[in-house]
N, C-alpha and C. Protein backbone atom coordinates (compact mmCIF):
# COMPACT_ATOMS: atom_id res chain seq x y z
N UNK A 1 0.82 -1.19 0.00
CA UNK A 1 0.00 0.00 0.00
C UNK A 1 0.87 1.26 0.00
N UNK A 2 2.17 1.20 0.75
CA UNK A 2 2.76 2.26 0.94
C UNK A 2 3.59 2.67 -0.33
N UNK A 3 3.73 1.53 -1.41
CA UNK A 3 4.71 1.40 -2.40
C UNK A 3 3.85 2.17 -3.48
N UNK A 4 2.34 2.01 -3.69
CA UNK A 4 1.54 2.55 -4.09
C UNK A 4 1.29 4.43 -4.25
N UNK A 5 1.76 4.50 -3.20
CA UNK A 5 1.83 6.03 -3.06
C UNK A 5 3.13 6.96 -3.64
N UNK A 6 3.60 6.04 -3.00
CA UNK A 6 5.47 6.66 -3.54
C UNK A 6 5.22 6.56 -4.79
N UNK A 7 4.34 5.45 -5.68
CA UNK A 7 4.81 5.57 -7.23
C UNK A 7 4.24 6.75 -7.78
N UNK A 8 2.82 6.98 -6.88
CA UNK A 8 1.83 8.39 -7.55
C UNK A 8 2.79 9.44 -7.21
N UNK A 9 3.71 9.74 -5.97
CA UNK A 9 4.51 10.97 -5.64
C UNK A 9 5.30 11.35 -6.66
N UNK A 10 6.30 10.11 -7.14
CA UNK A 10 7.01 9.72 -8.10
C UNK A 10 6.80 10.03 -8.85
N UNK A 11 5.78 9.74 -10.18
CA UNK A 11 5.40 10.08 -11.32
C UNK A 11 4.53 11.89 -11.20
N UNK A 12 3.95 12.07 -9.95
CA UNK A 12 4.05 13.48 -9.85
C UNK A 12 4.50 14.36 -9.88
N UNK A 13 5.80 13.97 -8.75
CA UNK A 13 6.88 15.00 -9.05
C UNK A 13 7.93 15.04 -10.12
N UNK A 14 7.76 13.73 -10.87
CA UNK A 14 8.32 13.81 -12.94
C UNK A 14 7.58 14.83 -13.29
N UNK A 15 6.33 15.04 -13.06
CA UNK A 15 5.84 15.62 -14.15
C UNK A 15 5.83 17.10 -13.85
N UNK A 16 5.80 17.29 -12.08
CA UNK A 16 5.87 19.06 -11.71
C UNK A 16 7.67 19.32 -12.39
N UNK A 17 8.78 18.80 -12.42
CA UNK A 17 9.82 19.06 -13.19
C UNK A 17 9.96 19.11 -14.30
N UNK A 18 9.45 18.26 -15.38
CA UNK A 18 9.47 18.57 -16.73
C UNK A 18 8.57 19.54 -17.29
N UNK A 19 7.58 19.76 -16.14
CA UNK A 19 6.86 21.11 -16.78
C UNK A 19 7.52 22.39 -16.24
N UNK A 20 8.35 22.12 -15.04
CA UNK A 20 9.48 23.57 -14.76
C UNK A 20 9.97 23.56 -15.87
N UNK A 21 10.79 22.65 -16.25
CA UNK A 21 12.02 22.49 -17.70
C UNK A 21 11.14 23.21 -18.43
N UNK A 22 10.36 22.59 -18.89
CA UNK A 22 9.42 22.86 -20.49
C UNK A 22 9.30 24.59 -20.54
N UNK A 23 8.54 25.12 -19.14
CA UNK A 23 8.58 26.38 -18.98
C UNK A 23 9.61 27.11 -19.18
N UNK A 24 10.73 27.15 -18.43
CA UNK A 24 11.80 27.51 -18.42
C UNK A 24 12.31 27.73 -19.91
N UNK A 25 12.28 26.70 -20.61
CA UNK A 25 13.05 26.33 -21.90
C UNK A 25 12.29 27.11 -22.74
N UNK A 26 10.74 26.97 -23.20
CA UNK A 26 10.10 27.78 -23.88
C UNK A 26 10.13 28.93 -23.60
N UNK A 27 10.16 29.79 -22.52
CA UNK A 27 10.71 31.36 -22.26
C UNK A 27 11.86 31.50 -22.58
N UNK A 28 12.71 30.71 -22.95
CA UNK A 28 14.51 31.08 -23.30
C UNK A 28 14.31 31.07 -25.12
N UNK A 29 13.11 30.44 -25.45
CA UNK A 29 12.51 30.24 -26.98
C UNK A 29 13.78 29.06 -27.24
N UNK A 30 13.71 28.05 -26.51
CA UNK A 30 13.92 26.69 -27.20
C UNK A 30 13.50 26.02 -27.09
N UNK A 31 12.19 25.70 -27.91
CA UNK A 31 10.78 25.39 -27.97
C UNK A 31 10.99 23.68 -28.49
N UNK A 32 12.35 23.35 -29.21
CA UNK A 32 12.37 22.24 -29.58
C UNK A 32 13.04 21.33 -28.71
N UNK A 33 14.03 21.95 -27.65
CA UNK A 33 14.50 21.38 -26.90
C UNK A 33 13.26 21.02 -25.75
N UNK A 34 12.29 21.97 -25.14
CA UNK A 34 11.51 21.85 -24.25
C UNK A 34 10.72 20.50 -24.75
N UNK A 35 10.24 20.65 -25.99
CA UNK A 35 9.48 19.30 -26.17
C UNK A 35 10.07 18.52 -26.24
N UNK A 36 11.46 18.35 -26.48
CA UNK A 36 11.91 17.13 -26.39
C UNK A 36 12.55 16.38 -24.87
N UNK A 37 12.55 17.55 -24.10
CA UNK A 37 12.51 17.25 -22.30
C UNK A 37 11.11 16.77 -21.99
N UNK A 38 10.14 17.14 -22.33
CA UNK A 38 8.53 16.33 -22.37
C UNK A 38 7.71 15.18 -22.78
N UNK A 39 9.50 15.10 -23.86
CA UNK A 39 8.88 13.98 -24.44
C UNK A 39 9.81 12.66 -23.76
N UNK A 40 11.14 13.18 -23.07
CA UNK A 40 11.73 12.04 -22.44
C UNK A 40 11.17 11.91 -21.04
N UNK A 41 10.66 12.63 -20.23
CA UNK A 41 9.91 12.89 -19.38
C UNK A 41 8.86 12.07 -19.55
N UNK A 42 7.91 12.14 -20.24
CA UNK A 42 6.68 10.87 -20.58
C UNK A 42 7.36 9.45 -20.92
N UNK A 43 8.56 9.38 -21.02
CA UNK A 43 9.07 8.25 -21.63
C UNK A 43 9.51 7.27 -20.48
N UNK A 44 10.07 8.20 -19.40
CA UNK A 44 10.41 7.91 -17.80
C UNK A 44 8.84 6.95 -17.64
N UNK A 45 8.28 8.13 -17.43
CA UNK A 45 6.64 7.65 -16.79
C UNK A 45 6.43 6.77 -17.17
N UNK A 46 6.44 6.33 -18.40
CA UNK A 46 5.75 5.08 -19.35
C UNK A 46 6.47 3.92 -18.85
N UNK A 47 7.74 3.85 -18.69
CA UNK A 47 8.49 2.83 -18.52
C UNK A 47 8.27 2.43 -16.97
N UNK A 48 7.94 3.41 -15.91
CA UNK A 48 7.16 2.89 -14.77
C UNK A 48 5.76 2.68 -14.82
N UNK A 49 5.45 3.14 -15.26
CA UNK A 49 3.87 2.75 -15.46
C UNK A 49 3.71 1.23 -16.03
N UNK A 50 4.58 0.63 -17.08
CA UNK A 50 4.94 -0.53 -18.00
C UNK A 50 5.02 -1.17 -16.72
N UNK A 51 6.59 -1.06 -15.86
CA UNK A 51 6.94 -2.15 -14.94
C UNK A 51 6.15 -2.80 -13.72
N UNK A 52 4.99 -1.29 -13.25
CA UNK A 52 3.99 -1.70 -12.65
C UNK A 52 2.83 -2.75 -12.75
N UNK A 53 2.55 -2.05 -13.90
CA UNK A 53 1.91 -2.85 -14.67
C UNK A 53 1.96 -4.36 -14.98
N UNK A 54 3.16 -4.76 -15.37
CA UNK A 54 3.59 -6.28 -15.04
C UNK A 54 2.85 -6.81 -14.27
N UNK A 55 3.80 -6.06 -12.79
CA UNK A 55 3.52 -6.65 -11.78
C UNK A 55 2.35 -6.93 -10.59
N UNK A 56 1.42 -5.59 -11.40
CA UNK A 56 -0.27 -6.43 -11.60
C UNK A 56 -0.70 -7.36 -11.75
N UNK A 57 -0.03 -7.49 -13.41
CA UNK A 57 -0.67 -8.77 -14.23
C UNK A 57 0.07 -10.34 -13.39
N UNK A 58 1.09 -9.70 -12.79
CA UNK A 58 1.68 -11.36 -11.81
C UNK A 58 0.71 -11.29 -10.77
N UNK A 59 0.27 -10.00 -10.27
CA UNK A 59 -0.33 -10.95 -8.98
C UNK A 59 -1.81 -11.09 -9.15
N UNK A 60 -2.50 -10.64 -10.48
CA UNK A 60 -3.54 -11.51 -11.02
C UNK A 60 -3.84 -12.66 -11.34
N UNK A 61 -2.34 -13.19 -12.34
CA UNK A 61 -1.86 -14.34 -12.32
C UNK A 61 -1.76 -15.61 -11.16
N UNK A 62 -1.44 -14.86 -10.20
CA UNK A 62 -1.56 -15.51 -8.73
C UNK A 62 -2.54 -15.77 -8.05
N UNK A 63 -3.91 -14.58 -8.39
CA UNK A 63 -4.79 -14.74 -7.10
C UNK A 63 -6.02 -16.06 -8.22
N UNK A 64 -5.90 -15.75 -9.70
CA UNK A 64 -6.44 -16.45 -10.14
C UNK A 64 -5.62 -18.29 -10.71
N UNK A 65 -4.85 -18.30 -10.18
CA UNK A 65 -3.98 -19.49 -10.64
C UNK A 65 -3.47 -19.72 -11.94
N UNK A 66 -3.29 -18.92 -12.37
CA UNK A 66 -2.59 -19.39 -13.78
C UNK A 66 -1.64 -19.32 -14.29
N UNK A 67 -0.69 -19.43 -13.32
CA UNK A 67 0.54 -20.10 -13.36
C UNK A 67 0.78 -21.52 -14.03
């Protein structure tokens, strides 16, 4: 339960930083660099969101036996 939370903090506070970056970067007018900090930024997320995800599908796997 507690691991649960840290991941929402986690992927929260990815996203309050890449939108500092993004800001930051688009007021300096490097508008291509900012999206591309937004776009590795979502790429972070995805790849935890992915590994979580797994490890759903294992302990679905588990509670329903199909192993």
């Amino acid at each position: 339960m507690l691991g649960d939370a840290y991941i929402l903090f986690q992927i929260a506070g990815i996203g309050i930083v890449i939108a500092m970056i993004h800001t930051v970067l688009k007021q300096m007018g490097k508008e291509d660099i900012a999206q591309w900090a937004t776009l590795v930024g979502f790429i972070i997320v995805l790849f935890i969101v992915m590994d979580n995800l797994s490890d759903l599908f294992q302990q679905i796997k588990s509670v329903f036996l199909f192993q």
